[in-house]
C-alpha atoms as a PDB file:
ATOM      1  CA  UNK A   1      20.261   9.007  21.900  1.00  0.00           C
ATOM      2  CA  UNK A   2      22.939   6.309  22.201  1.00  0.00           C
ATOM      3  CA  UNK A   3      22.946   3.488  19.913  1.00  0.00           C
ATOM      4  CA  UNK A   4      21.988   0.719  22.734  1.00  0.00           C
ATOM      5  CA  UNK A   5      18.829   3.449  23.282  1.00  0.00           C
ATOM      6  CA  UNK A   6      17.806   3.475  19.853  1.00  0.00           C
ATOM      7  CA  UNK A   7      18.034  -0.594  19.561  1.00  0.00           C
ATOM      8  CA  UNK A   8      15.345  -0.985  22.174  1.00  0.00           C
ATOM      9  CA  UNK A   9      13.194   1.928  21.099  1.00  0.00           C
ATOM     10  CA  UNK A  10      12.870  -0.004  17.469  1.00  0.00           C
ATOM     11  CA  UNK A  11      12.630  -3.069  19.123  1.00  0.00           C
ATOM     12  CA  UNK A  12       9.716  -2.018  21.295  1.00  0.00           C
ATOM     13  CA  UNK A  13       8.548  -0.640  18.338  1.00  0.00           C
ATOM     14  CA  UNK A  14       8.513  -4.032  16.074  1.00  0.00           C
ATOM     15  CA  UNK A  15       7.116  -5.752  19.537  1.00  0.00           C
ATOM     16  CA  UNK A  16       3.536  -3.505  20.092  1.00  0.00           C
ATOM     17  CA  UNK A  17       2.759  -4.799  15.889  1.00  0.00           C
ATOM     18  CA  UNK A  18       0.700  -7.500  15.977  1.00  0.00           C
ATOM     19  CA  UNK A  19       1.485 -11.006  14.355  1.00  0.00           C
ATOM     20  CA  UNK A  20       0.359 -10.380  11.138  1.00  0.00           C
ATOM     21  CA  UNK A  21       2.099  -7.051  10.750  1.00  0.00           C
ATOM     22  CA  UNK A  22       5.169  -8.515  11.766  1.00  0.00           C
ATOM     23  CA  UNK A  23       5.195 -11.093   9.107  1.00  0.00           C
ATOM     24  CA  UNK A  24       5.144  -7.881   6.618  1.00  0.00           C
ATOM     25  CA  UNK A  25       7.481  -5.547   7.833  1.00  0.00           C
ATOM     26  CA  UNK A  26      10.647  -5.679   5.833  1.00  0.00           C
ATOM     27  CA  UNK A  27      12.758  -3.239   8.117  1.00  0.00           C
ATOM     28  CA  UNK A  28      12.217  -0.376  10.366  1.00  0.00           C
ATOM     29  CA  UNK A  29      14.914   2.391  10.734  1.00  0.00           C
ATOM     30  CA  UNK A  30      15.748   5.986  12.636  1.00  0.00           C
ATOM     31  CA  UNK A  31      16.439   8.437  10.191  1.00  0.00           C
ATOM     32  CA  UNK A  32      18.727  11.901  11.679  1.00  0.00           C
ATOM     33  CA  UNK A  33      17.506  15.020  10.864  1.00  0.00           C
ATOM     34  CA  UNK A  34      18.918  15.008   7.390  1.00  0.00           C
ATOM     35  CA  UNK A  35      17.406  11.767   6.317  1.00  0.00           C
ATOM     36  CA  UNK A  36      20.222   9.629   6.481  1.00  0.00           C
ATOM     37  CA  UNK A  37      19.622   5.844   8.229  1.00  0.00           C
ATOM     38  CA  UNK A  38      21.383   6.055  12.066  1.00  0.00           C
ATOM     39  CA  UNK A  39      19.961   2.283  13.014  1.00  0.00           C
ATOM     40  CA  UNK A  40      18.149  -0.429  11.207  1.00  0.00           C
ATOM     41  CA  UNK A  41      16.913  -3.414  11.517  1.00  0.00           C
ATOM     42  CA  UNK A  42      17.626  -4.401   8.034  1.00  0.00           C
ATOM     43  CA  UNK A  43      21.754  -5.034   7.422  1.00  0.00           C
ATOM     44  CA  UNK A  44      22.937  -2.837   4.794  1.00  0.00           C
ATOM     45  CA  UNK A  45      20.859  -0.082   5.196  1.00  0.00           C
ATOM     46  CA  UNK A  46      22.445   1.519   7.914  1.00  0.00           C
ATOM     47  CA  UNK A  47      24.175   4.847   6.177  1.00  0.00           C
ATOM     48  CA  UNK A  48      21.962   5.205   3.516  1.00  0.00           C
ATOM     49  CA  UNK A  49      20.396   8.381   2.571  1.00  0.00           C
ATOM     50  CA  UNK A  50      16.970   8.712   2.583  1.00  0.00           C
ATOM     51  CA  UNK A  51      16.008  11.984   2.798  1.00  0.00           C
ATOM     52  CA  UNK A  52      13.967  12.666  -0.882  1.00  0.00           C
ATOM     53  CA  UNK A  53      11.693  10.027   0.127  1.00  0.00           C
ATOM     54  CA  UNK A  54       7.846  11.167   0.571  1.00  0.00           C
ATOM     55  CA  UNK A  55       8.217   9.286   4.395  1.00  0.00           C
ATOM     56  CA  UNK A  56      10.996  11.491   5.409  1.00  0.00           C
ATOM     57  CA  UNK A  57      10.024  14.917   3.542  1.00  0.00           C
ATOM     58  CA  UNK A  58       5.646  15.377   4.979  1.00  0.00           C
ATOM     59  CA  UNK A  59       6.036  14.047   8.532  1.00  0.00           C
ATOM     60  CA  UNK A  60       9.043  16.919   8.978  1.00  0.00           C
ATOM     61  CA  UNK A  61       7.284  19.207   7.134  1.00  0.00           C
ATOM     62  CA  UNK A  62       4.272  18.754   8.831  1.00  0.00           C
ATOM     63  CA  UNK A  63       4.682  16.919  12.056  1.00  0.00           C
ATOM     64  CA  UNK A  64       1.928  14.052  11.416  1.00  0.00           C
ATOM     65  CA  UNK A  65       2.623  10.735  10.892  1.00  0.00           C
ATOM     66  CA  UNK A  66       2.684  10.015   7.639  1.00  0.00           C
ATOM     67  CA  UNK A  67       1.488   6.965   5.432  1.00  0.00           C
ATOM     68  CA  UNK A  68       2.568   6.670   2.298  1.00  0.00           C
ATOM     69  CA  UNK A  69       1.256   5.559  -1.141  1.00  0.00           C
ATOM     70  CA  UNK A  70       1.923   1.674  -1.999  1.00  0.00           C
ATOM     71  CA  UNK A  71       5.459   2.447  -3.567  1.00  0.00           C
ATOM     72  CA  UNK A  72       7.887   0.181  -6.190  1.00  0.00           C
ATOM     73  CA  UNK A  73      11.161  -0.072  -5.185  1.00  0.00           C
ATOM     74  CA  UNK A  74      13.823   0.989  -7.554  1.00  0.00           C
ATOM     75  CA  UNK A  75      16.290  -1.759  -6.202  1.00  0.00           C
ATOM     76  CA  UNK A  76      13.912  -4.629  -6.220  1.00  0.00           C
ATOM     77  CA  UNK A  77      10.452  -3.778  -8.138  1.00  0.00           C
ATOM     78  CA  UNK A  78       8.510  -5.004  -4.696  1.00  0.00           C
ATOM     79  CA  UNK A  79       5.763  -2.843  -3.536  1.00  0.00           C
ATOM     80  CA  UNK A  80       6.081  -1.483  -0.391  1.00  0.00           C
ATOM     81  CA  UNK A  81       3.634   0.674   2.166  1.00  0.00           C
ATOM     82  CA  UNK A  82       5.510   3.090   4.438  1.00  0.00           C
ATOM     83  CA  UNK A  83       4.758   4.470   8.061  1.00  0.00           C
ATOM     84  CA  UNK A  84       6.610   7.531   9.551  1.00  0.00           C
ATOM     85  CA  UNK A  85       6.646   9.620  12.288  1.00  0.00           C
ATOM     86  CA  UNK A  86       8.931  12.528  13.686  1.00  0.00           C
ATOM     87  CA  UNK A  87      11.422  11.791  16.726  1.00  0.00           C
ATOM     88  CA  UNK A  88      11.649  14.592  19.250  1.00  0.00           C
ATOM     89  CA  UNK A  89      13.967  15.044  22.110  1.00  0.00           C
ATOM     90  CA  UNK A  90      12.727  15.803  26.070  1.00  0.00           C
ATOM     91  CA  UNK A  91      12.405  19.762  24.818  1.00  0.00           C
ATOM     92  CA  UNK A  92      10.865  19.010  21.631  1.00  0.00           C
ATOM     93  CA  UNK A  93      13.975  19.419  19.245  1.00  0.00           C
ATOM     94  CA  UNK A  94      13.783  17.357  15.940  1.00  0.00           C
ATOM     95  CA  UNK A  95      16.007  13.949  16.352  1.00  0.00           C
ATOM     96  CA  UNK A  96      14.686  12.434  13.135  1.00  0.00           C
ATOM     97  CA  UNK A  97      12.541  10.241  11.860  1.00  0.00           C
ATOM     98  CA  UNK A  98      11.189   6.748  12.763  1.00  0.00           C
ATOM     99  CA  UNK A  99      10.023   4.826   9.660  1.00  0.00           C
ATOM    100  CA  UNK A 100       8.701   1.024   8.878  1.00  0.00           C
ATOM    101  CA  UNK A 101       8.792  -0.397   5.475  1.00  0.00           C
ATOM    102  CA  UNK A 102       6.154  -3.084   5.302  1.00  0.00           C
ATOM    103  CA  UNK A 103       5.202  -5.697   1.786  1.00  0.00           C
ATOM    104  CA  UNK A 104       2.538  -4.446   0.362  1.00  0.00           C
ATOM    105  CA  UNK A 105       1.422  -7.959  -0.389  1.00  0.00           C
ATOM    106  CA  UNK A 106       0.168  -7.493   3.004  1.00  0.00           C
ATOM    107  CA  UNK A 107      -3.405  -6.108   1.793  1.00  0.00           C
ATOM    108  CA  UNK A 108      -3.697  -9.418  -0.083  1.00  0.00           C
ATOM    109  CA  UNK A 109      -2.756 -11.416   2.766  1.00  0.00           C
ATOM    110  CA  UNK A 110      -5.802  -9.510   4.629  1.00  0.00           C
ATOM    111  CA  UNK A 111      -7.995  -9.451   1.352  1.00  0.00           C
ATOM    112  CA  UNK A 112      -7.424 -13.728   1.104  1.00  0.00           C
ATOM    113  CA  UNK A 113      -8.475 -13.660   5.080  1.00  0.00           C
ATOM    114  CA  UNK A 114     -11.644 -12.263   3.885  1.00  0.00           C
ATOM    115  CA  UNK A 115     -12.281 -15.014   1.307  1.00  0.00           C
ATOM    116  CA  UNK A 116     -15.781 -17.093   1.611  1.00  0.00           C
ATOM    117  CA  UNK A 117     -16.819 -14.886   5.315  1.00  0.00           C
ATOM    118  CA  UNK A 118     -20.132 -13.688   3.416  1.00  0.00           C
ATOM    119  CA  UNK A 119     -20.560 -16.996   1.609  1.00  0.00           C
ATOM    120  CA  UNK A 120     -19.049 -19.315  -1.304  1.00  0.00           C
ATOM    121  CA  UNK A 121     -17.498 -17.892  -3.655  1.00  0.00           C
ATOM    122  CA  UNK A 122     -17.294 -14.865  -2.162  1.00  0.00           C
ATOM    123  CA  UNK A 123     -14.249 -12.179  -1.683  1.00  0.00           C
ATOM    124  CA  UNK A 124     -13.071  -8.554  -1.753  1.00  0.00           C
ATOM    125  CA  UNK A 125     -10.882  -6.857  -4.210  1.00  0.00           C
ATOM    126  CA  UNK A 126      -9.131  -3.302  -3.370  1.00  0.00           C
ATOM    127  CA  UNK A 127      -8.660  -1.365  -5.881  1.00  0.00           C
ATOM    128  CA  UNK A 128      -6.550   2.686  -5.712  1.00  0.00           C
ATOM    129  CA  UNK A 129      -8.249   6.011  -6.662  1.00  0.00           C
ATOM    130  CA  UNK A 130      -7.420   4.950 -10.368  1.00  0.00           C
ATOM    131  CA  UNK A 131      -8.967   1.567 -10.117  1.00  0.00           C
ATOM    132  CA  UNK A 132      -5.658  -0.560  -9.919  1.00  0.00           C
ATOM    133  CA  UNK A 133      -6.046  -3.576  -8.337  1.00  0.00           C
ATOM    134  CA  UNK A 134      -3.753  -3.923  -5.093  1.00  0.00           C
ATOM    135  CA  UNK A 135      -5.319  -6.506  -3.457  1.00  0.00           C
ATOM    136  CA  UNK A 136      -7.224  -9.830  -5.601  1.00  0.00           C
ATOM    137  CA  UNK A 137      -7.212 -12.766  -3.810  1.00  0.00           C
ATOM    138  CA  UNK A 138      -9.140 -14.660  -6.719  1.00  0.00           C
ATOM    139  CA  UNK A 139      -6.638 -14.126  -9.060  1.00  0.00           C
ATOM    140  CA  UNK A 140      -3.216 -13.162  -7.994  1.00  0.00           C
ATOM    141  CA  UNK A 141      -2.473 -12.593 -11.571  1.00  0.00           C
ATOM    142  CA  UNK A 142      -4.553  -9.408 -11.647  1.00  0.00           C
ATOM    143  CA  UNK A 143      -2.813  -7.550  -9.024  1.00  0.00           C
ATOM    144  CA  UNK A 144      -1.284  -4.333  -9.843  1.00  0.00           C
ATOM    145  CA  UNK A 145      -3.218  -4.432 -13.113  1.00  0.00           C
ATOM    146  CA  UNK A 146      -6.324  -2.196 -13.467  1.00  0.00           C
ATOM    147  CA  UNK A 147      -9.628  -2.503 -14.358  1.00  0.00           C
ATOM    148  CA  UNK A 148      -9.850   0.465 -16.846  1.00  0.00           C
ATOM    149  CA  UNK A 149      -7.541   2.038 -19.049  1.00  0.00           C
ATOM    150  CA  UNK A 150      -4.709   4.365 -17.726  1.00  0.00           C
ATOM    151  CA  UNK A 151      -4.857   7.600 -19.531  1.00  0.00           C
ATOM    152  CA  UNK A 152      -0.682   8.068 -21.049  1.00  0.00           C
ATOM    153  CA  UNK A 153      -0.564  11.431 -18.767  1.00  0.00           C
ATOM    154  CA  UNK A 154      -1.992   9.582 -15.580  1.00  0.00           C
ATOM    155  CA  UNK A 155       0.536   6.377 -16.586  1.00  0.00           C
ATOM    156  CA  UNK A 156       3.286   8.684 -16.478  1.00  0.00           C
ATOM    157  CA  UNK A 157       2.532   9.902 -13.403  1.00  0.00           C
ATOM    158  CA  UNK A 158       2.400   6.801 -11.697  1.00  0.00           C
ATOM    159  CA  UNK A 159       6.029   5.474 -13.373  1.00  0.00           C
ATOM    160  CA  UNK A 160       7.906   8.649 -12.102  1.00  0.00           C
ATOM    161  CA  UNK A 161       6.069   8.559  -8.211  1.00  0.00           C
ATOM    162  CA  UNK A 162       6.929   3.973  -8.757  1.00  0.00           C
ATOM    163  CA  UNK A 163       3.501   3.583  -7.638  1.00  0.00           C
ATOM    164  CA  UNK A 164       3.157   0.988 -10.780  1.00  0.00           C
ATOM    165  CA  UNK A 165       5.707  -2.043 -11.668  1.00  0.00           C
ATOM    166  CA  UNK A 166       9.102  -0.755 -13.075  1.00  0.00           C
ATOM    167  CA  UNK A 167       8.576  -3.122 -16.329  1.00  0.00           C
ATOM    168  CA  UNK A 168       4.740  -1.998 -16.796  1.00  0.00           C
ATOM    169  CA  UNK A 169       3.586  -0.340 -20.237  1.00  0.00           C
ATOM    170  CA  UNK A 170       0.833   1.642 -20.855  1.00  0.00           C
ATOM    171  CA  UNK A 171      -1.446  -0.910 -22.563  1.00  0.00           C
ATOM    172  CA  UNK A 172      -0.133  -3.624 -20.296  1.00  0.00           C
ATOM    173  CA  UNK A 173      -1.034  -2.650 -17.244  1.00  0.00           C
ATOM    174  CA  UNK A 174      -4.759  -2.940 -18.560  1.00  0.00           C
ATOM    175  CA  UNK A 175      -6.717  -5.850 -17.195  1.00  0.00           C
ATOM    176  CA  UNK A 176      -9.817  -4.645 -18.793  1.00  0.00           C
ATOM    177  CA  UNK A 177     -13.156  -5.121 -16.441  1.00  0.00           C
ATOM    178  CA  UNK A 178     -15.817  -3.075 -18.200  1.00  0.00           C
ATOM    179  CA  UNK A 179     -18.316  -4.030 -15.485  1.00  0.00           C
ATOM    180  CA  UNK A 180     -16.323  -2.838 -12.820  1.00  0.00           C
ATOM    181  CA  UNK A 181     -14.962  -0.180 -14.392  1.00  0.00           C
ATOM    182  CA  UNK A 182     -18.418   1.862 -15.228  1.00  0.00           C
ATOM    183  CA  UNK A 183     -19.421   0.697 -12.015  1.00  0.00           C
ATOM    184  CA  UNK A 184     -16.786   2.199  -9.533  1.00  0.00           C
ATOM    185  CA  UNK A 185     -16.188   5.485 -11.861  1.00  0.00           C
ATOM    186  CA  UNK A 186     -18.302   7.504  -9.676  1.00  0.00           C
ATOM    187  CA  UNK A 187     -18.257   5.703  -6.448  1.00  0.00           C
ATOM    188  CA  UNK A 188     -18.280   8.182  -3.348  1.00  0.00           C
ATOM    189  CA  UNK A 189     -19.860   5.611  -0.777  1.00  0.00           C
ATOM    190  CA  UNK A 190     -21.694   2.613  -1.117  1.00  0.00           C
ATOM    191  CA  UNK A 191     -23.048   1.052  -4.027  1.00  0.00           C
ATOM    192  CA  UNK A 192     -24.312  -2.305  -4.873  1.00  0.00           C
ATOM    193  CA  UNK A 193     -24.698  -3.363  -8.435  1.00  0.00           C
ATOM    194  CA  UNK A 194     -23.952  -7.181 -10.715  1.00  0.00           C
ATOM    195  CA  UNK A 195     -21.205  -7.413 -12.908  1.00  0.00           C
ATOM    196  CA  UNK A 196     -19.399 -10.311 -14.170  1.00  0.00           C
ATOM    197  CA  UNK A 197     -16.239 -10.166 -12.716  1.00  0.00           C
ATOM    198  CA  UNK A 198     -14.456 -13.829 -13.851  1.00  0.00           C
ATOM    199  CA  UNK A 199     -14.410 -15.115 -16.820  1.00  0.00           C
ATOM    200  CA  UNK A 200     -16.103 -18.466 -17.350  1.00  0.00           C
ATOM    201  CA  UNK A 201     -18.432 -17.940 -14.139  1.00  0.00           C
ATOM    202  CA  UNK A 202     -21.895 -16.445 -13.700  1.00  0.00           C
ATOM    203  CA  UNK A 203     -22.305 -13.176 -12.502  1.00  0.00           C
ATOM    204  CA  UNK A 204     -21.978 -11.066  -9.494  1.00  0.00           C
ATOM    205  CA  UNK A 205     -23.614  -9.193  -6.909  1.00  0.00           C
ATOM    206  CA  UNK A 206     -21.212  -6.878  -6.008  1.00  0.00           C
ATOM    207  CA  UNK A 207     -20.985  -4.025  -2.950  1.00  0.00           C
ATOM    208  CA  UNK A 208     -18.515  -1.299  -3.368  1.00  0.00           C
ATOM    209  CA  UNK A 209     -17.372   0.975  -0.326  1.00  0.00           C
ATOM    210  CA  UNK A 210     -14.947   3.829  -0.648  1.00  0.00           C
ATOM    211  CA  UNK A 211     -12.596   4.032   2.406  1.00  0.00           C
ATOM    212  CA  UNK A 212     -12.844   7.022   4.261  1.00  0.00           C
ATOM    213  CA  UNK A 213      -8.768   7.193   5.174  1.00  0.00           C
ATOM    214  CA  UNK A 214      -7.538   6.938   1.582  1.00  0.00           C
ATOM    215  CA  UNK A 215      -8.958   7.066  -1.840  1.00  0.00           C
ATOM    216  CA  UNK A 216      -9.260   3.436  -2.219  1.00  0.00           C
ATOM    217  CA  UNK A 217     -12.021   1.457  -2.993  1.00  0.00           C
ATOM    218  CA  UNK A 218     -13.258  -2.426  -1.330  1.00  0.00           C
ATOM    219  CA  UNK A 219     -15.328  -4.763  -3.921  1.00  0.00           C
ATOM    220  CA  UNK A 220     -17.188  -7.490  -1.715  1.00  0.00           C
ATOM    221  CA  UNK A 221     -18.016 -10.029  -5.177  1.00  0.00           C
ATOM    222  CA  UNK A 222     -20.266 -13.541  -4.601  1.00  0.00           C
ATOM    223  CA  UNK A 223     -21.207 -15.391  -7.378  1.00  0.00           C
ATOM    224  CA  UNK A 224     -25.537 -15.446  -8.128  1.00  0.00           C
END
């Protein structure tokens, strides 16, 4: 592909998102075969090597277009959600790899949308397979913070993949929501149960889906 090729190929690309996706998407890119950036939109990024990135290594492996965990820059400390796909040429030979880097504030942007549609004081929080808050429109203060406590093994885990803050400890990333917490521990589909989920108000009726595309979990909350 020649470089004028590739510029409206991304382009048509950032065009078919819709408005709000747009306003999210930091910078989309071609990656070659190897994983190094042949074309971005993002100055500066152009030559970089990406290639031991989990959005470069599972779509080649396996083909599918991959979606990755909400990820912490090492650069920054911004969280960012990744999309990927495989580029193949007319006689399907690997060309590389077409990836968009979007904020991940973008789930609270969608969670704040939400806010008062099933009555006042009403809202959803989304919370990860280990009950981390990524989206809480409430109280932006709580995002990224969970509502149990992170075992030290788990904690690690999530440091070395950056799927938590850079600066986060152990105890700190605690925002401790007992309710909530015995609540969601076994949640496989729906559940509806009260908790008190702020401080200072009354309580809750809450109703707790799991998603069925990732391990995450939506909290409708409306005050009693």
């Amino acid at each position: 592909l020649e470089a004028r090729e590739l510029e409206i190929a991304l382009d048509s690309f950032k065009a078919g998102l819709k408005t709000k996706e747009r306003a999210f998407l930091v910078s989309y890119a071609l990656l070659d075969q190897l994983g190094t950036n042949v074309f971005s939109s993002s100055l500066g990024e152009t030559g970089t090597k990406e290639r031991n990135t989990s959005y470069f290594l599972e779509p080649t492996r396996n083909g599918r277009t991959y979606v990755s965990e909400i990820e912490f820059s090492p650069t920054d400390n911004q969280a960012y959600i990744y999309f990927s796909q495989i580029v193949k040429s007319p006689d399907q030979k690997l060309l590389g790899v077409l990836r968009a880097r979007f904020d991940a504030n973008i789930f609270q942007s969608f969670a704040s949308e939400f806010t008062g549609t099933l009555g006042e004081d009403s809202y959803p929080i989304l919370l990860d397979e280990n009950l981390i808050r990524l989206a809480e429109p409430e109280k932006a203060a709580l995002q990224w913070k969970a509502v149990g406590t992170i075992p030290p093994d788990i904690f690690k885990q999530l440091a070395a993949a950056r799927r938590i803050p850079a600066s986060e400890t152990q105890p700190g990333i605690t925002a401790a929501n007992p309710d909530l917490s015995r609540n969601l521990g076994a949640n496989n589909a729906t559940t509806f149960f009260t908790a008190q989920i702020n401080e200072g108000k009354t309580a809750s009726s809450a109703a707790a889906v799991r998603l069925s595309s990732r391990p995450w979990t939506v909290v409708f909350t409306q005050s009693q």
